[in-house]
N, C-alpha and C. Protein backbone atom coordinates (compact mmCIF):
# COMPACT_ATOMS: atom_id res chain seq x y z
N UNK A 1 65.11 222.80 160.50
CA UNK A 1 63.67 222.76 160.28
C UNK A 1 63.33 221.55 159.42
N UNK A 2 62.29 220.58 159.54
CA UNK A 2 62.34 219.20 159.17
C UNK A 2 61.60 219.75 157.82
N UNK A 3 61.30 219.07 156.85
CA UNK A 3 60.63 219.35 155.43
C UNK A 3 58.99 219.98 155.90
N UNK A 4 58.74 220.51 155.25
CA UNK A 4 57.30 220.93 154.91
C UNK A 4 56.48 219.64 154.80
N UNK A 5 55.55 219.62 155.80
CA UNK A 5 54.23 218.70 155.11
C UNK A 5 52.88 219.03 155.02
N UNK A 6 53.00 220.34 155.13
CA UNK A 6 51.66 221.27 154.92
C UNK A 6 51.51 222.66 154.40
N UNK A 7 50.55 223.26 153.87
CA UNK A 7 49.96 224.03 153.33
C UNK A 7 50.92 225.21 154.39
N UNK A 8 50.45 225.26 155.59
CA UNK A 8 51.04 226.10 156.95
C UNK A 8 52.71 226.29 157.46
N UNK A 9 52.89 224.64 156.97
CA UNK A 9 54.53 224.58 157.33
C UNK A 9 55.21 224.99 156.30
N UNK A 10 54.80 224.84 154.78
CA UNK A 10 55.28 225.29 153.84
C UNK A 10 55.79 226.73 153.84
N UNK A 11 54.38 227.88 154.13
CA UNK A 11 54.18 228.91 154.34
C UNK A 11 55.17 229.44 155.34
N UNK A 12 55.56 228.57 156.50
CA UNK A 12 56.49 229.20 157.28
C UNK A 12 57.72 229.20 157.54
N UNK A 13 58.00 227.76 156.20
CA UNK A 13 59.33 227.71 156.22
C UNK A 13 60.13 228.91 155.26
N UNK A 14 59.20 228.85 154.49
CA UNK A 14 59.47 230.33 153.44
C UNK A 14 59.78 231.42 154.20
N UNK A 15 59.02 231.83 154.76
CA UNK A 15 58.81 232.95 155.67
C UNK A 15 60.14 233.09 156.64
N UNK A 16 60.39 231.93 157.23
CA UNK A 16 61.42 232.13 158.85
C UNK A 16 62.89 231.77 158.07
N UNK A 17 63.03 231.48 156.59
CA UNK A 17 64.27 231.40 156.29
C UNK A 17 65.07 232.32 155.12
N UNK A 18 63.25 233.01 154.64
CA UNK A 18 63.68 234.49 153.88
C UNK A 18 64.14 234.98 155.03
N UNK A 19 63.56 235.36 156.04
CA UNK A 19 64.22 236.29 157.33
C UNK A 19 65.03 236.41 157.44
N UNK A 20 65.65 234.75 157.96
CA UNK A 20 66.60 234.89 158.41
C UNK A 20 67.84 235.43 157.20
N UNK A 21 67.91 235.27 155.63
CA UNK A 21 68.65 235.45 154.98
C UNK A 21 68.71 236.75 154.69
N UNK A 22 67.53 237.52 154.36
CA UNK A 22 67.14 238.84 154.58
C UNK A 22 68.31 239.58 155.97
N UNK A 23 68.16 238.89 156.59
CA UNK A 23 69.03 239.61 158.10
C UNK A 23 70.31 239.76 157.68
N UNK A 24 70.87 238.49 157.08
CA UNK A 24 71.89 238.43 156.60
C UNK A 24 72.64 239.62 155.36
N UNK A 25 71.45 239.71 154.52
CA UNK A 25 71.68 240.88 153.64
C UNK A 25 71.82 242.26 154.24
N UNK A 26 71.43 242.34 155.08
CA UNK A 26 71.08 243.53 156.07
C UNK A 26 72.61 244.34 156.07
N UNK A 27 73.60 243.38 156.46
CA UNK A 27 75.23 243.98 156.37
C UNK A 27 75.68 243.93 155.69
N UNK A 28 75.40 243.73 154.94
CA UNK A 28 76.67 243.48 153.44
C UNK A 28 76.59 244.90 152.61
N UNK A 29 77.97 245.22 152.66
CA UNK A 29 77.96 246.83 152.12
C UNK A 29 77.95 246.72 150.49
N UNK A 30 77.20 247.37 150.17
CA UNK A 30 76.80 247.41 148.95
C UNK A 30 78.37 247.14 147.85
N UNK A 31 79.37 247.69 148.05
CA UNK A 31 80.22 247.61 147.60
C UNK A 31 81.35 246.30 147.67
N UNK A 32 80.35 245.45 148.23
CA UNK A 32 81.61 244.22 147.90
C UNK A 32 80.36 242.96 147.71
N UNK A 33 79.13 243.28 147.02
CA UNK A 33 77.88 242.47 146.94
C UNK A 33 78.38 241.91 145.62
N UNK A 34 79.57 242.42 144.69
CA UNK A 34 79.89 242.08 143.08
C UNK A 34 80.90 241.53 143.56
N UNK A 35 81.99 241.42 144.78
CA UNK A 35 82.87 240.67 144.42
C UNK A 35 83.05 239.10 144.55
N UNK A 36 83.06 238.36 143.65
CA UNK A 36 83.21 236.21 143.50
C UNK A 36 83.97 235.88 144.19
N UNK A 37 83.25 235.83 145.65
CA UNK A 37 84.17 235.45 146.40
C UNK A 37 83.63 234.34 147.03
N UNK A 38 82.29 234.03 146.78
CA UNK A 38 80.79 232.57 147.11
C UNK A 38 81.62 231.92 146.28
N UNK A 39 81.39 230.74 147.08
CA UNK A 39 81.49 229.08 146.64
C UNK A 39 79.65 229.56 145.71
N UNK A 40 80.25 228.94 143.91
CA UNK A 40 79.70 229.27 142.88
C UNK A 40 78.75 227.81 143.26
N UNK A 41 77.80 228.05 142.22
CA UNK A 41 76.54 226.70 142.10
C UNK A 41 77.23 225.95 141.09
N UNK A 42 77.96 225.81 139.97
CA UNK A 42 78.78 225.02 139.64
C UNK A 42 80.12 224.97 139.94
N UNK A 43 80.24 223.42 139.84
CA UNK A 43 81.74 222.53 140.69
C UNK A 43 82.79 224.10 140.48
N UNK A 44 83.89 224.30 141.35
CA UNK A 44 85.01 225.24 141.25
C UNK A 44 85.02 226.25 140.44
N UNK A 45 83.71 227.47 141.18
CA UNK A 45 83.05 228.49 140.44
C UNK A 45 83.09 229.48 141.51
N UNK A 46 83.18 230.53 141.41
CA UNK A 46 83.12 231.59 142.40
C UNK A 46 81.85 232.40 142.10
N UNK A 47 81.33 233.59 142.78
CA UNK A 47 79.70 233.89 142.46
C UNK A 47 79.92 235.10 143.75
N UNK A 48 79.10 235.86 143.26
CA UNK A 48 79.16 237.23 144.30
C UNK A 48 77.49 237.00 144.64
N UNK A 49 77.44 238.21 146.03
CA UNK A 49 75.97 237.90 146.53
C UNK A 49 75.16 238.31 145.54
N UNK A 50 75.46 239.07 144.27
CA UNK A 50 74.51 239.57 143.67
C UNK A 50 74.22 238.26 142.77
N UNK A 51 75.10 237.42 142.42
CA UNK A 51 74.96 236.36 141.41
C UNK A 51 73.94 235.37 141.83
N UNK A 52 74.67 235.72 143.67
CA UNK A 52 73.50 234.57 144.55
C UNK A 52 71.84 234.76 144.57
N UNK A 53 71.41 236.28 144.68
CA UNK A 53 70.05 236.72 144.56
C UNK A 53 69.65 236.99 143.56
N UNK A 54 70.27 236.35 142.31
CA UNK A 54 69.89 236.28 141.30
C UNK A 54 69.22 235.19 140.80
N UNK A 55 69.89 233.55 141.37
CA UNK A 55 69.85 232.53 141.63
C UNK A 55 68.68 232.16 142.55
N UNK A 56 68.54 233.12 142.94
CA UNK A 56 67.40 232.77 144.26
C UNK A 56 65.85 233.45 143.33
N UNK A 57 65.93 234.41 142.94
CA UNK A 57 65.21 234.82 141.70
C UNK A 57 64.95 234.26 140.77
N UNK A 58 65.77 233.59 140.22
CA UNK A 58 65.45 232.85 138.82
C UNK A 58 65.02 231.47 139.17
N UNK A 59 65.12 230.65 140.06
CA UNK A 59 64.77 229.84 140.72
C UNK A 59 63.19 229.88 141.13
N UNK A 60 62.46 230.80 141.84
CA UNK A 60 61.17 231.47 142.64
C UNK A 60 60.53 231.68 140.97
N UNK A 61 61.27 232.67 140.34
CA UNK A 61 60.77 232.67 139.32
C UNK A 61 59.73 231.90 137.80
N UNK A 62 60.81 230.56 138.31
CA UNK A 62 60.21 229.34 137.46
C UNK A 62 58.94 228.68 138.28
N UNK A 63 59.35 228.56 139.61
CA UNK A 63 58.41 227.96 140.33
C UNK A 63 57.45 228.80 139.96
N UNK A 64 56.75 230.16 139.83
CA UNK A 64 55.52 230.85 139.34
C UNK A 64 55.68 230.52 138.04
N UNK A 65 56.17 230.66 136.91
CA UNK A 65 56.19 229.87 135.29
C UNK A 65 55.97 228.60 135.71
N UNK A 66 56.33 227.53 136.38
CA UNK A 66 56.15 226.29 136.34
C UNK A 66 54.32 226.01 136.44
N UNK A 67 54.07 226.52 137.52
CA UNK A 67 52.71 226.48 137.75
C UNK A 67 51.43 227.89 137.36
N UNK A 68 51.61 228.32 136.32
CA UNK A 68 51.08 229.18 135.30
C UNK A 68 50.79 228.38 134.15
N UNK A 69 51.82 227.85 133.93
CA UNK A 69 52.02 226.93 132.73
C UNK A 69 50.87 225.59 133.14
N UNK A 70 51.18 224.93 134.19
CA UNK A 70 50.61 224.12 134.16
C UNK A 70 49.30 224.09 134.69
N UNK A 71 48.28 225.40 135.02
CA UNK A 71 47.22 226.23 135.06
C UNK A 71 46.26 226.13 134.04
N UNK A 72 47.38 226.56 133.45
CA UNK A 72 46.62 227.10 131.91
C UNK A 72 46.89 225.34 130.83
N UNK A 73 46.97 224.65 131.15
CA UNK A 73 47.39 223.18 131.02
C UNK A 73 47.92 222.74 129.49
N UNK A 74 49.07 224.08 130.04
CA UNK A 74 50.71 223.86 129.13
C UNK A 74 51.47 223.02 129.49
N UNK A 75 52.21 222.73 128.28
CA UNK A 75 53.25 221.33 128.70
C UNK A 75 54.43 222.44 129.41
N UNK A 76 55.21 221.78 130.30
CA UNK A 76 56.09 222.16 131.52
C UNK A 76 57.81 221.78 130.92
N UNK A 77 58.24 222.32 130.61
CA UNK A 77 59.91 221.76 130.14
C UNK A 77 60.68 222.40 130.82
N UNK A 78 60.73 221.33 132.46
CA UNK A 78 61.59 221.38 133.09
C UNK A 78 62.83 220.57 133.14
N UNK A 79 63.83 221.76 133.57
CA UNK A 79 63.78 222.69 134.86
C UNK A 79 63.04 223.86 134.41
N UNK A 80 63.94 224.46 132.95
CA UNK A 80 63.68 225.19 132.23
C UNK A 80 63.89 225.36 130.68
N UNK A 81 63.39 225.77 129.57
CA UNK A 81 62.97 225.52 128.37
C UNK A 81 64.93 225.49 127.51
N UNK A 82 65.56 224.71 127.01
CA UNK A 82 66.64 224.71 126.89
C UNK A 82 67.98 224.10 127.96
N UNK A 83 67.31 223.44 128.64
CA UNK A 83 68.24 222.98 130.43
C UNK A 83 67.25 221.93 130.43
N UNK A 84 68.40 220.54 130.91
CA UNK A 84 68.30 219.34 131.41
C UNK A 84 68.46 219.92 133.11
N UNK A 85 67.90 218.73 133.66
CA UNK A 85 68.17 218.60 134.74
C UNK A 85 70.39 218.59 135.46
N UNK A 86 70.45 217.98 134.70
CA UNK A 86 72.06 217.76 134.70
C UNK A 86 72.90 219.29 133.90
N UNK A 87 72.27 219.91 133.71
CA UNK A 87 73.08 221.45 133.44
C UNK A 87 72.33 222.45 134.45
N UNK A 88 72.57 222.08 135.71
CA UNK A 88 71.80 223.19 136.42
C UNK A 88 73.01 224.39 136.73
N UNK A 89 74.15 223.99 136.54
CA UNK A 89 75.45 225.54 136.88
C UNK A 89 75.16 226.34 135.57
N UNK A 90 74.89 225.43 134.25
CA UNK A 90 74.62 226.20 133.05
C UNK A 90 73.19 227.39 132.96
N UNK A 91 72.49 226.41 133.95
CA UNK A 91 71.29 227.30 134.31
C UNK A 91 71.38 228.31 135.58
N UNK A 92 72.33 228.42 136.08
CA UNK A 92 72.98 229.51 137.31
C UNK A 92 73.27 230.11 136.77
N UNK A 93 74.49 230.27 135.66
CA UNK A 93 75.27 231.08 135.11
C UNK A 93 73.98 231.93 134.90
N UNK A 94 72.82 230.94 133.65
CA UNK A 94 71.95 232.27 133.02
C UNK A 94 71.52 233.14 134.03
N UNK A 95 71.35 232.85 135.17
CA UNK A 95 70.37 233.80 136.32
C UNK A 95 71.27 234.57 136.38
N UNK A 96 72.61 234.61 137.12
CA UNK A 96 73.51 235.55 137.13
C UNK A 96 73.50 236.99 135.68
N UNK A 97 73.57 235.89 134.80
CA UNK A 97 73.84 236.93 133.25
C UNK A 97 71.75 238.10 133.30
N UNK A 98 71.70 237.08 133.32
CA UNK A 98 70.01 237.94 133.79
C UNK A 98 69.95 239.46 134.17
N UNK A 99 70.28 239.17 135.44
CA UNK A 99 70.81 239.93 136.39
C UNK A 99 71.45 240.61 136.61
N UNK A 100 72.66 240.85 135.83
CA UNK A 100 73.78 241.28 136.10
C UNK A 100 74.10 242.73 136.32
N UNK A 101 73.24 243.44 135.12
CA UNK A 101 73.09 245.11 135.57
C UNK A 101 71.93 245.56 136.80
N UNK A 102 71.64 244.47 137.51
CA UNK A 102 70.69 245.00 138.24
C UNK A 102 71.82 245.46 139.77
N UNK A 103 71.32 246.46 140.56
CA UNK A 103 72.12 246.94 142.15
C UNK A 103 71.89 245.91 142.62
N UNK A 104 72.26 245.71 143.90
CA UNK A 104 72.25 244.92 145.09
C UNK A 104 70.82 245.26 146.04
N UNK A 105 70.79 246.38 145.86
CA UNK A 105 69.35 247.05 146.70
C UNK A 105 68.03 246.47 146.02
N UNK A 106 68.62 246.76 144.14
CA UNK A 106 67.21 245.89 143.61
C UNK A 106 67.22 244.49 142.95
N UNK A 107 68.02 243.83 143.19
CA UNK A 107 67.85 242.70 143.55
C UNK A 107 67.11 242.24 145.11
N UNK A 108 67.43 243.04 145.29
CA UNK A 108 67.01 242.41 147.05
C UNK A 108 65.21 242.95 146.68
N UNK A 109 64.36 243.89 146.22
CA UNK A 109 63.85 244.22 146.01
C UNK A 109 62.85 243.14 145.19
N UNK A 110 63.55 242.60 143.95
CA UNK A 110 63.02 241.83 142.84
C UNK A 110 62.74 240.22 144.01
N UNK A 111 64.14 240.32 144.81
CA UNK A 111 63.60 238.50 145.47
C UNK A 111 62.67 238.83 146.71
N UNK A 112 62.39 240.25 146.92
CA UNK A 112 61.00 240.09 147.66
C UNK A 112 59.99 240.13 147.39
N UNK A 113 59.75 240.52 145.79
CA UNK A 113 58.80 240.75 145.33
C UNK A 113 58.12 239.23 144.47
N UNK A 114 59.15 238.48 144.66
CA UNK A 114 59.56 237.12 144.12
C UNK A 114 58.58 236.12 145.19
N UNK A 115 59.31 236.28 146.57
CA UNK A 115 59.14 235.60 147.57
C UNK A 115 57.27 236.11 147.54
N UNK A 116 56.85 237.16 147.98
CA UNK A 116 55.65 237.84 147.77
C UNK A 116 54.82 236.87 146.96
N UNK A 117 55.40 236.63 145.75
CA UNK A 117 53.94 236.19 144.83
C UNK A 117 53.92 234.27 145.30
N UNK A 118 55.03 234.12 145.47
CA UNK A 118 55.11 232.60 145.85
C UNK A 118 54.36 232.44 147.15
N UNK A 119 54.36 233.07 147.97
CA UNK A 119 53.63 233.05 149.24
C UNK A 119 52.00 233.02 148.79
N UNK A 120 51.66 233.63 148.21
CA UNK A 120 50.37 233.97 147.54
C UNK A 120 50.07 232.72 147.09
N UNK A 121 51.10 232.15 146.19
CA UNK A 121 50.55 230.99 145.50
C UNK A 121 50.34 229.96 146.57
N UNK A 122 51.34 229.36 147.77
CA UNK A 122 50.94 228.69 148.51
C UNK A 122 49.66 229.05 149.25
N UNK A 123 49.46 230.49 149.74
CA UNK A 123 48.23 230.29 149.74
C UNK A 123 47.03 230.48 149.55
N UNK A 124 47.15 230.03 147.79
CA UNK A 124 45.97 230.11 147.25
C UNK A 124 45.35 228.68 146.68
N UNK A 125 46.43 227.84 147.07
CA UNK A 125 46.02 226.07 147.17
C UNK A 125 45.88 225.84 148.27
N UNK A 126 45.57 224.71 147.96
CA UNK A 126 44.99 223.61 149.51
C UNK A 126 45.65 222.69 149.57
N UNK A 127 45.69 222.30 150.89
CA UNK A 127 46.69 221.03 151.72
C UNK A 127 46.60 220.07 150.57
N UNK A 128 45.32 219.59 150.07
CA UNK A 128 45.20 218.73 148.87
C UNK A 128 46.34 219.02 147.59
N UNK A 129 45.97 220.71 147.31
CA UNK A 129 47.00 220.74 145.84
C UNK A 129 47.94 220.66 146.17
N UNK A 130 48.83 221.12 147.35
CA UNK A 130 49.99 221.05 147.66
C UNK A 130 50.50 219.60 147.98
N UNK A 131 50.16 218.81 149.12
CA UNK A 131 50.75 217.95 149.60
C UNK A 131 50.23 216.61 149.07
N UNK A 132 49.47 216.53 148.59
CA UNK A 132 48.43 215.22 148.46
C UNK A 132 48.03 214.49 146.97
N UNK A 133 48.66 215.26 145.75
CA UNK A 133 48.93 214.29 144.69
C UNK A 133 50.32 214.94 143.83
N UNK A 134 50.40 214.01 143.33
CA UNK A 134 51.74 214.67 142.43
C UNK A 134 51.74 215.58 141.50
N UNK A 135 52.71 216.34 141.52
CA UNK A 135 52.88 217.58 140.73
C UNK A 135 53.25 217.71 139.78
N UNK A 136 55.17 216.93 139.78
CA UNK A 136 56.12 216.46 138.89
C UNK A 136 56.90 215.28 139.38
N UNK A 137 56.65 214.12 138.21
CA UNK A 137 57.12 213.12 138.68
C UNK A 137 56.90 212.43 139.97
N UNK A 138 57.72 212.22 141.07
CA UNK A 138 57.45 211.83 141.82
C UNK A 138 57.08 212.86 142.67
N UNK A 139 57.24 214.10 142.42
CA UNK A 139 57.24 215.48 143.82
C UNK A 139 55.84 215.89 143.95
N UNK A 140 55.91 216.53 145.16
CA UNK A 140 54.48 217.11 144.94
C UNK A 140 54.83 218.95 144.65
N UNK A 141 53.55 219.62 144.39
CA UNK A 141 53.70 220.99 144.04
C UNK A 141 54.36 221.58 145.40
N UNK A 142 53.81 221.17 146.61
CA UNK A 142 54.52 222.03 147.73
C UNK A 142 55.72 221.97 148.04
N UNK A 143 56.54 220.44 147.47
CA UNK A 143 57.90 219.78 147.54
C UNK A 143 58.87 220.29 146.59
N UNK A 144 58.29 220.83 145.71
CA UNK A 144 58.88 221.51 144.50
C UNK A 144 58.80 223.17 145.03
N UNK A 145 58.49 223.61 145.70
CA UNK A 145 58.12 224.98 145.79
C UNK A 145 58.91 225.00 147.28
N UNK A 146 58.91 224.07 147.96
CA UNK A 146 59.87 223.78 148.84
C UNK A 146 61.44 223.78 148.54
N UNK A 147 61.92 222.87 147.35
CA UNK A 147 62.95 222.57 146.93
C UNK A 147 63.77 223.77 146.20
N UNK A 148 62.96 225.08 145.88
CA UNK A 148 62.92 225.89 145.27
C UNK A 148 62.93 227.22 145.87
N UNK A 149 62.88 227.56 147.36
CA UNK A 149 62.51 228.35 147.55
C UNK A 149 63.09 228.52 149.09
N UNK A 150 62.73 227.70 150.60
CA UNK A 150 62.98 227.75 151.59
C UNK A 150 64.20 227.18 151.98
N UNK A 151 64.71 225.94 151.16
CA UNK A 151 65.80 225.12 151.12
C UNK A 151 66.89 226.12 150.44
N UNK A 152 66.53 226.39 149.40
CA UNK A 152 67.84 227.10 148.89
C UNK A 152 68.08 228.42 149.69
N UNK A 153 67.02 229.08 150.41
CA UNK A 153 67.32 230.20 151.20
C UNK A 153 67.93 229.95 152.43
N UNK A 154 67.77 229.03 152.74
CA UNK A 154 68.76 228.30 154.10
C UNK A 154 70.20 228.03 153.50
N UNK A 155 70.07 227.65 151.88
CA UNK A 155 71.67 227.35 151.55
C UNK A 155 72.02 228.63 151.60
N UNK A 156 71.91 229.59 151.02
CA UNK A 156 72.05 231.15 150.71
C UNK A 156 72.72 231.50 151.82
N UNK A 157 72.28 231.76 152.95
CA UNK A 157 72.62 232.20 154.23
C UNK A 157 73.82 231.58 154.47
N UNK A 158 73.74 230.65 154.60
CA UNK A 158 74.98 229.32 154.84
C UNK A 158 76.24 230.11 154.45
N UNK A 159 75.68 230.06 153.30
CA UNK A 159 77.04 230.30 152.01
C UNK A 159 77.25 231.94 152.68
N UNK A 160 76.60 232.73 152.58
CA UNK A 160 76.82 234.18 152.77
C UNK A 160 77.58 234.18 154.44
N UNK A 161 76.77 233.39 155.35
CA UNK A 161 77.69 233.89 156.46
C UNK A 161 79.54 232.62 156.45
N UNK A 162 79.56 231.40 155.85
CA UNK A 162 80.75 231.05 155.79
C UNK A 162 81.66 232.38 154.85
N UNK A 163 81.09 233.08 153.71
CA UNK A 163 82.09 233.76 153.09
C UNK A 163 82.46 235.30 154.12
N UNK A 164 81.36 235.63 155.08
CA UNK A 164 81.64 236.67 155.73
C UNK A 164 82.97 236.29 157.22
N UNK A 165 82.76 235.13 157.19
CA UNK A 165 83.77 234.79 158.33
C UNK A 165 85.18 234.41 157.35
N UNK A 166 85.55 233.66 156.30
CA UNK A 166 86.31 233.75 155.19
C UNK A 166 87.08 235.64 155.55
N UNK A 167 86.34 236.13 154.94
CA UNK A 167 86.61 237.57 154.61
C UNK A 167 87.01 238.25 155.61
N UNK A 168 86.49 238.14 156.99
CA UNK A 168 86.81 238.60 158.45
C UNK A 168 88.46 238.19 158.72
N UNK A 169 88.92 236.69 158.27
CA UNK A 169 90.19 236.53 158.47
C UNK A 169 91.30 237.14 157.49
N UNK A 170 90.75 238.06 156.31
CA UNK A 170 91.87 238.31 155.20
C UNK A 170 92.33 239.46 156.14
């Protein structure tokens, strides 16, 4: 699916690649959702699916703090308040630790309820707020909410069905 360049494409890339990852969650027996067996978000790290929809949560998450904050026309200390750009596994780990007593059922629960309000936010701007001046730095708000949200749910899947074919050969 080529990048988002609209208000509409944004909206549907979200949409057709929660699905498809969603589908993916669909089999995974609750009882092996804790075991680190994911290629981790930092270099030679292992990560279970729950660590992963945690990651996918805390991620969605900021993107609604990112633009709350900058609403209410608060200064923004991204990625996030204590994290450079260059400690983003340090900032995985935290999502995981976040997370960690939560099930697999409600996690899946929390990143729909996640996905839910982000959808809302795309569309409650316009092609203008989204695509048409800058947000951060060089990005725009929809490119960031892109980068954050539909992209990493396409990695998600990736990762979840290479570790299910992994696991099929033990």
């Amino acid at each position: 699916m080529p990048i988002p360049t609209s208000k509409t494409e944004l909206a549907q890339a979200i949409q057709e690649n929660y699905i498809r990852l969603k589908t993916e969650l669909e089999i995974i027996d609750e009882n092996k959702s804790r075991l680190q067996q994911l290629e981790g978000h930092a270099k030679n790290t292992k990560m279970s699916v729950c660590d992963l929809l945690a990651y996918l949560i805390g991620w969605g998450q900021l993107v609604l703090k990112w633009n709350h904050l900058k609403q209410s026309g608060a200064e923004v200390d991204f990625p996030e308040t204590g994290y450079k750009w260059n400690q983003l596994g340090e900032l995985a780990s935290k999502f995981y630790k976040d997370y960690e007593k939560h099930s697999f059922a409600n996690l899946q629960q929390e990143l729909d309820k996640t996905v839910e309000a982000i959808l809302k936010l795309v569309d409650s701007k316009t092609n203008q707020q989204l695509y048409k001046q800058l947000w951060y730095e060089k990005y725009t708000l929809g490119r960031m909410i892109q980068l954050n949200t539909s992209s990493p749910f396409q990695n998600a899947r990736l990762r979840i069905r290479k570790w299910k074919k992994e696991s099929a050969k033990k």
